[in-house]
Protein backbone atom coordinates (compact mmCIF):
# COMPACT_ATOMS: atom_id res chain seq x y z
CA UNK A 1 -14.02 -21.61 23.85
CA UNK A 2 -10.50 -21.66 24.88
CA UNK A 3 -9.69 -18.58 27.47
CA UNK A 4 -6.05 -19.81 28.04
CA UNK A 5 -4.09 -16.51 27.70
CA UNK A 6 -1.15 -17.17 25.69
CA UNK A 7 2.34 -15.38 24.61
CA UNK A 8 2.80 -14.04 21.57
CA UNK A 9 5.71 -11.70 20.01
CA UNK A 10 4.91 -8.07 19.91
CA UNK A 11 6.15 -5.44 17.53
CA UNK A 12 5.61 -2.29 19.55
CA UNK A 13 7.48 0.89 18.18
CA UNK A 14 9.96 2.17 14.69
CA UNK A 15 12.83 3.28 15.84
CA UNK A 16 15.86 2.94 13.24
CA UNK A 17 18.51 0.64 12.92
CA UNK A 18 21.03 -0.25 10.54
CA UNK A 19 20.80 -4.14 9.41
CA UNK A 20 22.76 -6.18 11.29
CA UNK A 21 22.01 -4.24 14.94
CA UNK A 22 20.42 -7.10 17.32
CA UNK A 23 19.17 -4.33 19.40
CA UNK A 24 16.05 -3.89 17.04
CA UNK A 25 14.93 -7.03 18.83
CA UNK A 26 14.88 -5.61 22.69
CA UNK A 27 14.25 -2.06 21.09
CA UNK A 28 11.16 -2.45 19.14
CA UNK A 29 9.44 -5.76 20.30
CA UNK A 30 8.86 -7.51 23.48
CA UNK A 31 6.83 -10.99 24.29
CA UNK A 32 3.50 -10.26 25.49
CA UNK A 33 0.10 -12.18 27.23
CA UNK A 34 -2.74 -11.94 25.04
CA UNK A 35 -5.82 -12.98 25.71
CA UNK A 36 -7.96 -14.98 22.61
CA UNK A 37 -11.35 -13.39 21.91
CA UNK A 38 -14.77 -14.94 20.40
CA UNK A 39 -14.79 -16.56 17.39
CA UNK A 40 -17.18 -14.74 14.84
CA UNK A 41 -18.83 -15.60 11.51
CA UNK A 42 -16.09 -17.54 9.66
CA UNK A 43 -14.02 -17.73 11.84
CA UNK A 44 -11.58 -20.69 13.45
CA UNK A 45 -9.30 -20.87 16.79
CA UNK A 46 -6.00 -22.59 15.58
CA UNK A 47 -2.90 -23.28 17.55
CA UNK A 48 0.38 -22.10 16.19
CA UNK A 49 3.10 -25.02 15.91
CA UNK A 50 5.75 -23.47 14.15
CA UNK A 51 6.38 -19.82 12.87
CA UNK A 52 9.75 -18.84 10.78
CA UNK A 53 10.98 -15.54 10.81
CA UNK A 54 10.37 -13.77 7.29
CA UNK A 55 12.76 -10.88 5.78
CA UNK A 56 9.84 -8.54 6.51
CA UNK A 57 9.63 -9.35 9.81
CA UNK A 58 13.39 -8.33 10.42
CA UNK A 59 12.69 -5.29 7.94
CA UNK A 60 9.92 -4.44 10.44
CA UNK A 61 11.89 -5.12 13.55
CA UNK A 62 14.89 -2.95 12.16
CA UNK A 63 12.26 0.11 11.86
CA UNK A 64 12.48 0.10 7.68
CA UNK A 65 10.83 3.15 6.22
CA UNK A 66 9.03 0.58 4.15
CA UNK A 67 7.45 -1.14 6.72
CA UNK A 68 6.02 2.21 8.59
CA UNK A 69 2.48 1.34 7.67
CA UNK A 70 1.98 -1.84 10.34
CA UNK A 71 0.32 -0.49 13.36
CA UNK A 72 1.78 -1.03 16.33
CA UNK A 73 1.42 -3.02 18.83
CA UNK A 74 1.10 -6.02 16.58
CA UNK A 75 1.39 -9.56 17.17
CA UNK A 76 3.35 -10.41 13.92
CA UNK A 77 4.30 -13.29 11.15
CA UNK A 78 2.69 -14.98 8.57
CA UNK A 79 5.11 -18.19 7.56
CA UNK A 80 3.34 -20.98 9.94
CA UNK A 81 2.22 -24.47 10.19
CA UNK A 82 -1.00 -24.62 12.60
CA UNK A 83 -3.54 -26.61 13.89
CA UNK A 84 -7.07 -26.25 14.21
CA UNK A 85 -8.57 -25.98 17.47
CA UNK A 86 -12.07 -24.58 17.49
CA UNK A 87 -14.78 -23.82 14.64
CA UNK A 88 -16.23 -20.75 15.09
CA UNK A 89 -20.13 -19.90 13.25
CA UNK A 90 -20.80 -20.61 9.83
CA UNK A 91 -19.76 -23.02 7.13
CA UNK A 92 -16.28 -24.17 6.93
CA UNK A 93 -16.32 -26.82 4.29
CA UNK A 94 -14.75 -29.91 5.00
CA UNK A 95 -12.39 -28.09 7.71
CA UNK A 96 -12.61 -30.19 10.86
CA UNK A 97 -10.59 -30.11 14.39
CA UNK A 98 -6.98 -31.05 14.71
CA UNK A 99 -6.56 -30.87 10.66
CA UNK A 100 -2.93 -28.52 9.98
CA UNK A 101 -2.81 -26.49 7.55
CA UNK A 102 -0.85 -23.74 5.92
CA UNK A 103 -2.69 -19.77 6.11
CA UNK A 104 -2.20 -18.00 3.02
CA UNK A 105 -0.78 -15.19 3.98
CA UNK A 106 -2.86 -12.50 2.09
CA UNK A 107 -6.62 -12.89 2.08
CA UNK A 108 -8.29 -10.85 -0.80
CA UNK A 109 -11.51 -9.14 -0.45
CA UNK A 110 -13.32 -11.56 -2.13
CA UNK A 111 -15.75 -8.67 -3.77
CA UNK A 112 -17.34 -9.71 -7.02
CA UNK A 113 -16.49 -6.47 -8.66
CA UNK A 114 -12.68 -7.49 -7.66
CA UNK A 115 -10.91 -8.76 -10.83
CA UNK A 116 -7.40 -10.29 -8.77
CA UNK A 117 -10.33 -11.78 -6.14
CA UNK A 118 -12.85 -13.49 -9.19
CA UNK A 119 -9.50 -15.11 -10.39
CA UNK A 120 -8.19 -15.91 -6.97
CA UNK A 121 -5.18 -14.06 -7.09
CA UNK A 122 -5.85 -12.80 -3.55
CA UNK A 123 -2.37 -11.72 -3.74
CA UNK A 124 -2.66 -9.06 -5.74
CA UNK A 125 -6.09 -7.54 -4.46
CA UNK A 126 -5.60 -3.90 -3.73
CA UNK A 127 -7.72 -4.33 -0.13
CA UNK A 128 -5.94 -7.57 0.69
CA UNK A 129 -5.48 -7.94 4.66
CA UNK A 130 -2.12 -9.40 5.45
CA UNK A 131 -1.99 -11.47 8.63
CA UNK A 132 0.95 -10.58 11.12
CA UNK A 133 0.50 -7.22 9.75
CA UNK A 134 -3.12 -5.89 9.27
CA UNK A 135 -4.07 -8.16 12.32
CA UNK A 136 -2.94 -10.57 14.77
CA UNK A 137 -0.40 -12.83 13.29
CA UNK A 138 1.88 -16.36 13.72
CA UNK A 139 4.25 -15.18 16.47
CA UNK A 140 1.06 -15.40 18.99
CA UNK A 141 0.79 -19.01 20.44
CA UNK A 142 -2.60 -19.14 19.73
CA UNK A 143 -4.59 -17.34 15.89
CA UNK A 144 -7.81 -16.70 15.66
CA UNK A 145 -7.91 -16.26 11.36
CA UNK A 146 -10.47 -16.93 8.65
CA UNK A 147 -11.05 -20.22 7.66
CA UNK A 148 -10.72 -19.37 4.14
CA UNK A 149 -7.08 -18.76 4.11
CA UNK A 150 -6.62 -22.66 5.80
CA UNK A 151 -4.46 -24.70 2.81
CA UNK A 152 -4.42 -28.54 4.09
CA UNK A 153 -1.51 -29.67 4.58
CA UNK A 154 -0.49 -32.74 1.95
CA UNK A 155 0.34 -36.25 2.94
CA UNK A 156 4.08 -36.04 4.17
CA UNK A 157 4.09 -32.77 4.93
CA UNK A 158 5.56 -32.04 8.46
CA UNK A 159 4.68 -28.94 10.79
CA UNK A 160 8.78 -27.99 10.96
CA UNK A 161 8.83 -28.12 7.30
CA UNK A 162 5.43 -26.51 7.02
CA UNK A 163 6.97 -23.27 8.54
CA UNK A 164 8.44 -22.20 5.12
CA UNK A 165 5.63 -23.07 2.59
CA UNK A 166 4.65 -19.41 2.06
CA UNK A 167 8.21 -18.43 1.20
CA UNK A 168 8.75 -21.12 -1.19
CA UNK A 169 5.28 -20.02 -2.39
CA UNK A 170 6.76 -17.06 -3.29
CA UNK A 171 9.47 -18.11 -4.88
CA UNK A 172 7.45 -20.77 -6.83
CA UNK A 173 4.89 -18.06 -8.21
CA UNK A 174 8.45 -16.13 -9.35
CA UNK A 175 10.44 -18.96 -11.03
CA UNK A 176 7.25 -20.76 -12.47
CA UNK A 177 4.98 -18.07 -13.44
CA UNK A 178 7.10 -15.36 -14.43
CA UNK A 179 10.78 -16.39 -15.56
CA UNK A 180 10.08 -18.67 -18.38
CA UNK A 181 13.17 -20.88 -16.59
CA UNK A 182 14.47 -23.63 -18.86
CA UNK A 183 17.38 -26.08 -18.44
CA UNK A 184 20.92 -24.54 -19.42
CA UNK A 185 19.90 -20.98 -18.61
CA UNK A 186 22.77 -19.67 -16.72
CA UNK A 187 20.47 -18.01 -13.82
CA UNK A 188 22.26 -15.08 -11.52
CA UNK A 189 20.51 -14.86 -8.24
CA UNK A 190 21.35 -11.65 -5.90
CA UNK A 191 20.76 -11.52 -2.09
CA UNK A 192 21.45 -14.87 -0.15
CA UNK A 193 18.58 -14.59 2.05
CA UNK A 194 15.87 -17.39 2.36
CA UNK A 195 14.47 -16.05 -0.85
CA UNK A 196 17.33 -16.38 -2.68
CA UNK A 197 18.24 -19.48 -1.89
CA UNK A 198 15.30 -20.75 -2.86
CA UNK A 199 15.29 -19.54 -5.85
CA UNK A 200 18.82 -20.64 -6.42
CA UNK A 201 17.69 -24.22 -5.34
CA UNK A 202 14.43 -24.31 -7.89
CA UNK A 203 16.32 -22.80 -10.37
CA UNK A 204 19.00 -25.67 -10.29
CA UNK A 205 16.41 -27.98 -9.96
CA UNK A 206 14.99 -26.72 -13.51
CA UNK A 207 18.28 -27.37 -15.56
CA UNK A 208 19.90 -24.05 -14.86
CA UNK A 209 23.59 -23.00 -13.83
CA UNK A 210 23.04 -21.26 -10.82
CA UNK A 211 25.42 -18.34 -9.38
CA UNK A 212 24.11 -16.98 -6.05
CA UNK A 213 25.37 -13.37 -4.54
CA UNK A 214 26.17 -12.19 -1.12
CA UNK A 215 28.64 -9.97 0.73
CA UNK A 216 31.66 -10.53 2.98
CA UNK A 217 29.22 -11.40 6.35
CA UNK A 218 27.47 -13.71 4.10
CA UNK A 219 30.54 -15.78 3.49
CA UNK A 220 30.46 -18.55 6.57
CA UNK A 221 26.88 -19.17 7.14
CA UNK A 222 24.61 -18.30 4.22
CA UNK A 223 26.99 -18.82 1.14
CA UNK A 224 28.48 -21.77 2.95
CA UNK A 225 24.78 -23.41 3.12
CA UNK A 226 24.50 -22.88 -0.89
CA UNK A 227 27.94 -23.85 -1.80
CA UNK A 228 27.48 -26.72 0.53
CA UNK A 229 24.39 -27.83 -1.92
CA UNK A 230 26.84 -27.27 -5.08
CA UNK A 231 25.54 -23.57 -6.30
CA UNK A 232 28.29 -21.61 -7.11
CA UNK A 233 28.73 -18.11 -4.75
CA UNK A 234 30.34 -15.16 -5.04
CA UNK A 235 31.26 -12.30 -2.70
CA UNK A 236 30.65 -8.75 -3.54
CA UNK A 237 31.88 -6.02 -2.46
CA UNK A 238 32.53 -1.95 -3.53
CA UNK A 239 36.45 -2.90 -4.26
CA UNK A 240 34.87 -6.09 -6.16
CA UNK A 241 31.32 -5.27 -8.06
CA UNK A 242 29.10 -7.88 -9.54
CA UNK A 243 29.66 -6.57 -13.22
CA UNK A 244 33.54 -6.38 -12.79
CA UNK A 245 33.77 -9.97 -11.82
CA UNK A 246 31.02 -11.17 -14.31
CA UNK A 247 33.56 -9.69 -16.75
CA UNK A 248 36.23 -11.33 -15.18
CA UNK A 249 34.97 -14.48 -15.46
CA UNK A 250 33.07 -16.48 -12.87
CA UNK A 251 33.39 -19.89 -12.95
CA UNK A 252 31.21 -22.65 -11.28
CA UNK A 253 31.79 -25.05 -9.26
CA UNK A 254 33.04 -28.09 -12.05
CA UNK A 255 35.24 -24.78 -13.69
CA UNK A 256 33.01 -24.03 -16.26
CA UNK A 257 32.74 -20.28 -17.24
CA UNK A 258 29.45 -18.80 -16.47
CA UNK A 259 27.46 -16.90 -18.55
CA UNK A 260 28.63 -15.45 -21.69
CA UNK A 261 30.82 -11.80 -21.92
CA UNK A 262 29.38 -10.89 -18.61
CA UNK A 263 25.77 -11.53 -19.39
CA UNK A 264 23.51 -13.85 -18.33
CA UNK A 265 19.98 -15.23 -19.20
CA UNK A 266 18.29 -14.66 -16.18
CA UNK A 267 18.47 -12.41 -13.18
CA UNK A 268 16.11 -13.03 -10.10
CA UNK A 269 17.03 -9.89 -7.21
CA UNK A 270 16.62 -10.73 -4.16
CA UNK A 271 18.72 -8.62 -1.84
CA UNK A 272 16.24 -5.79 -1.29
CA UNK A 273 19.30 -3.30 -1.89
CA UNK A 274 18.58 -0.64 -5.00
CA UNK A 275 22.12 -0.25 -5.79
CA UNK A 276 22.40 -4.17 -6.14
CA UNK A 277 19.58 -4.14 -8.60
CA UNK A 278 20.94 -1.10 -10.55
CA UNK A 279 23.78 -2.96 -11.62
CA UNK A 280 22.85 -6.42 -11.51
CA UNK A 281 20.41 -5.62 -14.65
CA UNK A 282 23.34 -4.53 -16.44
CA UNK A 283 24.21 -8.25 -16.47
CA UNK A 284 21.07 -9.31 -18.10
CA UNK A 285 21.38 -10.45 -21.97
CA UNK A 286 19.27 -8.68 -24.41
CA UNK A 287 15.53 -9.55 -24.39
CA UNK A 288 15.61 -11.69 -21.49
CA UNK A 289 14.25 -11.18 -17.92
CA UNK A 290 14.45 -9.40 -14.76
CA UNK A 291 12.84 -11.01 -11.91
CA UNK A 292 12.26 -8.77 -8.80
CA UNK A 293 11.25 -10.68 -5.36
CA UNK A 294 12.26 -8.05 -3.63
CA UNK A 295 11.15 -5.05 -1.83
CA UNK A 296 13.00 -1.88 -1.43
CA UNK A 297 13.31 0.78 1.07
CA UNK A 298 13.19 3.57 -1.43
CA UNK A 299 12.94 4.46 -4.90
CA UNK A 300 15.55 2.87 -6.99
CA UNK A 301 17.12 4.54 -9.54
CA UNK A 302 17.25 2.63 -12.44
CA UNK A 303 18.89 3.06 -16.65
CA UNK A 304 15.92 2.93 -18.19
CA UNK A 305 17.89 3.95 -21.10
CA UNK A 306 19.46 0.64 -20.58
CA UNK A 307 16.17 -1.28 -20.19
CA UNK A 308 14.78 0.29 -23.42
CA UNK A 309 17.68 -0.33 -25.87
CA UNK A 310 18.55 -3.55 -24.22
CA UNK A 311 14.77 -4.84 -24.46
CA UNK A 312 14.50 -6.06 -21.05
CA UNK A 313 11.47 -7.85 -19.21
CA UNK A 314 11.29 -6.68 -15.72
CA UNK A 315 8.78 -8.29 -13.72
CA UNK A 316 7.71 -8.12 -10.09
CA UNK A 317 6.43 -10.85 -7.99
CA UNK A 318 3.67 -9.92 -5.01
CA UNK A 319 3.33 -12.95 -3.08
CA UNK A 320 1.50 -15.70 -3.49
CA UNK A 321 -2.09 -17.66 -3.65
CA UNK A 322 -3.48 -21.04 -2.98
CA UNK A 323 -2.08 -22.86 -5.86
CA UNK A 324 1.73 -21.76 -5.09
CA UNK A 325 0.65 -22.78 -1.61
CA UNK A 326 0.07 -26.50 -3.02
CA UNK A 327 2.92 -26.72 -5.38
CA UNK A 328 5.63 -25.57 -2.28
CA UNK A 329 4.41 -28.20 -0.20
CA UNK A 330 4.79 -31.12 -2.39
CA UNK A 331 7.82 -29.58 -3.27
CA UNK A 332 9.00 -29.77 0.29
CA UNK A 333 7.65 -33.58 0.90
CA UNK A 334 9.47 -34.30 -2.26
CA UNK A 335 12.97 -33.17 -1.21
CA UNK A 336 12.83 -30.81 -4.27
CA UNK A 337 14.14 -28.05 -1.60
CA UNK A 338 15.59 -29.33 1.13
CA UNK A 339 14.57 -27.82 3.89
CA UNK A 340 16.73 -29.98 6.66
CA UNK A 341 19.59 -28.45 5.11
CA UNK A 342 18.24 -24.85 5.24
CA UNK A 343 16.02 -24.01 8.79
CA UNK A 344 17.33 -23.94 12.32
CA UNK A 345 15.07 -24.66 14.77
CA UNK A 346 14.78 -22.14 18.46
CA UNK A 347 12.51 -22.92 21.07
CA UNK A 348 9.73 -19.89 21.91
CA UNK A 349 11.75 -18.99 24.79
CA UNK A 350 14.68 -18.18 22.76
CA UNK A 351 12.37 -16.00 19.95
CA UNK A 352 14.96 -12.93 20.87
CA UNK A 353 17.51 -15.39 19.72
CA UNK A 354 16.13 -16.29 16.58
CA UNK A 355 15.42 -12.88 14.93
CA UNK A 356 18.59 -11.37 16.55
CA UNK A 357 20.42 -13.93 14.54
CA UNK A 358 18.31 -13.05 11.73
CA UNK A 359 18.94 -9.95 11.85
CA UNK A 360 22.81 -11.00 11.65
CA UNK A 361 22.90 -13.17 9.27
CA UNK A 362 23.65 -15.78 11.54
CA UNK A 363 20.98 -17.91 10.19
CA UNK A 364 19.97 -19.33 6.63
CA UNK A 365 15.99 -19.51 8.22
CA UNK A 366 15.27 -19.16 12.03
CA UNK A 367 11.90 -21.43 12.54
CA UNK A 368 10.44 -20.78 16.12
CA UNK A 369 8.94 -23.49 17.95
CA UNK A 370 5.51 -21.95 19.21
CA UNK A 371 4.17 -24.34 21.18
């Protein structure tokens, strides 16, 4: 086996910061040597090629109270493309050295007596183990990870573009197995991170108007990339709130008024900010859905008064499993989301770089060259 001792990007303590501080980065992480172990039972060596930074990782830099259960030190990240290296003991299918592949992200127990596992939905086991956060994860140079979580990579499929399979994942496992999405839907997405414009760009890719939210630091970079791709944005703010200019009138991008008396037919949440959500449901049209990708810092306080009388259809999205892993990646090698147009690329040496920029918005998706 390979002893090379190899870098990998730590997170090390939880102090607080408000989004937006860079000093998270130098606060709370640091690059590290670590030192690859023995394979056991199951097990394979792979070599990281390229990891992009997820929201969670920044919420987890940034000291989140959310986040407060990842013990620390931990080498961390989960969105990679990777290569095998080494088989370790036992049976590994048709898995052979120097194949890439995708790692699911969340790796169920696999118990028989565990409903989510027997349907593989590892996803949505209740003792799933998370990589980057329950053990060694994608910002390490080197993984050692269960061969079980390995999704081949499909013909076409680059390692750059491989990054940011499990996101889309995500996002596919929202728009295509719980909003019911149809063409003409006029589709209000909030938060104009890497989830949302994802979902912004499958959603338009379904048939649907698409508006996409963000605030005023969101303007040159983030809502620039979406309006650049012909989604309509908008910039909120306390002086300008998401209902008042729904009411207004919003109008995309060939001057057509979107939805209809301030509602629309579908909102997907994606800013991770329980104020936004609190009023962006008050947009929704009777009967039709709420989509929450999401994760919050707190409790939200919600009108379920609202929700009741208005017949609403919230729904929450955990991840993803092997098929979304599939359907993102053919996606990708398709052009269906254009990735090009979305990532920016940092060496290893610059990995300070790419989550403080992160961490500021700077950036639609920071992908880190690992190797």
């Amino acid at each position: 086996m390979n002893k090379k001792t190899v870098r990998g990007f730590s997170l090390n303590g939880s102090e607080r910061f408000h989004p937006g501080e860079p000093e998270a980065v130098l606060r709370n992480t640091s690059v590290v040597e670590m030192e690859m172990g023995e394979l056991k039972e199951g097990e394979i060596l792979a070599e990281t090629l390229y990891t992009a930074v997820c929201g969670s990782d920044v919420s987890a830099t940034l000291g989140k109270p959310n986040f407060d259960w990842i013990e620390r030190p931990k080498i961390i990240g989960h969105e990679c493309s990777a290569r095998v290296l080494e088989l370790g003991p036992g049976n590994h299918g048709s898995l052979k050295v120097g194949d890439l592949f995708n790692p699911v992200a969340q790796l169920g127990c696999r118990k028989e007596d565990c409903a989510a596992c027997r349907s593989g939905k590892w996803n949505l086991c209740p003792d799933k183990i998370i990589l980057g956060y329950h053990g060694n994860g994608a910002f390490g140079q080197r993984m050692i990870l269960e061969s079980d979580r390995v999704v081949p990579f499909t013909e076409g499929l680059t390692p750059e573009f491989g990054a940011i399979v499990e996101p889309l994942s995500v996002v596919v496992n929202a728009l295509y197995s719980k909003c019911n999405i149809k063409p003409g839907m006029d589709v209000l997405v909030t938060g104009c991170g890497i989830m949302g414009l994802m979902a912004a760009e499958l959603a338009a890719a379904s048939g649907a108007r698409v508006v996409i939210t963000g605030i005023e630091q969101d303007r040159n970079v983030r809502l620039k990339a979406a309006a650049d791709r012909g989604i309509t944005t908008v910039v909120v703010s306390e002086q300008k709130p998401l209902t008042a200019l729904l009411h207004e009138g919003i109008r995309d991008q060939q001057g057509m008024l979107f939805g209809s008396k301030g509602k629309v037919d579908l909102l997907i949440e994606c800013s991770g900010i329980p104020q936004v959500l609190a009023e962006a449901m008050l947009a929704v049209k009777p009967e039709h859905d709420v989509c929450l990708i999401a994760t919050y810092p707190g409790k939200v306080e919600l009108d379920a008064t609202h929700v009741t009388r208005q017949s609403l259809n919230i729904k929450g999205v955990m991840g993803s499993h092997k098929e979304h892993f599939m359907i993102a990646q053919k996606l990708l090698v398709q052009g269906i989301f254009p990735a090009s147009h979305y990532i920016n690329l940092y060496d290893f040496e610059h990995i300070n770089e790419a989550f403080a920029d992160s961490i500021q918005a700077k950036t639609t998706k920071a992908v880190v060259k690992m190797n």
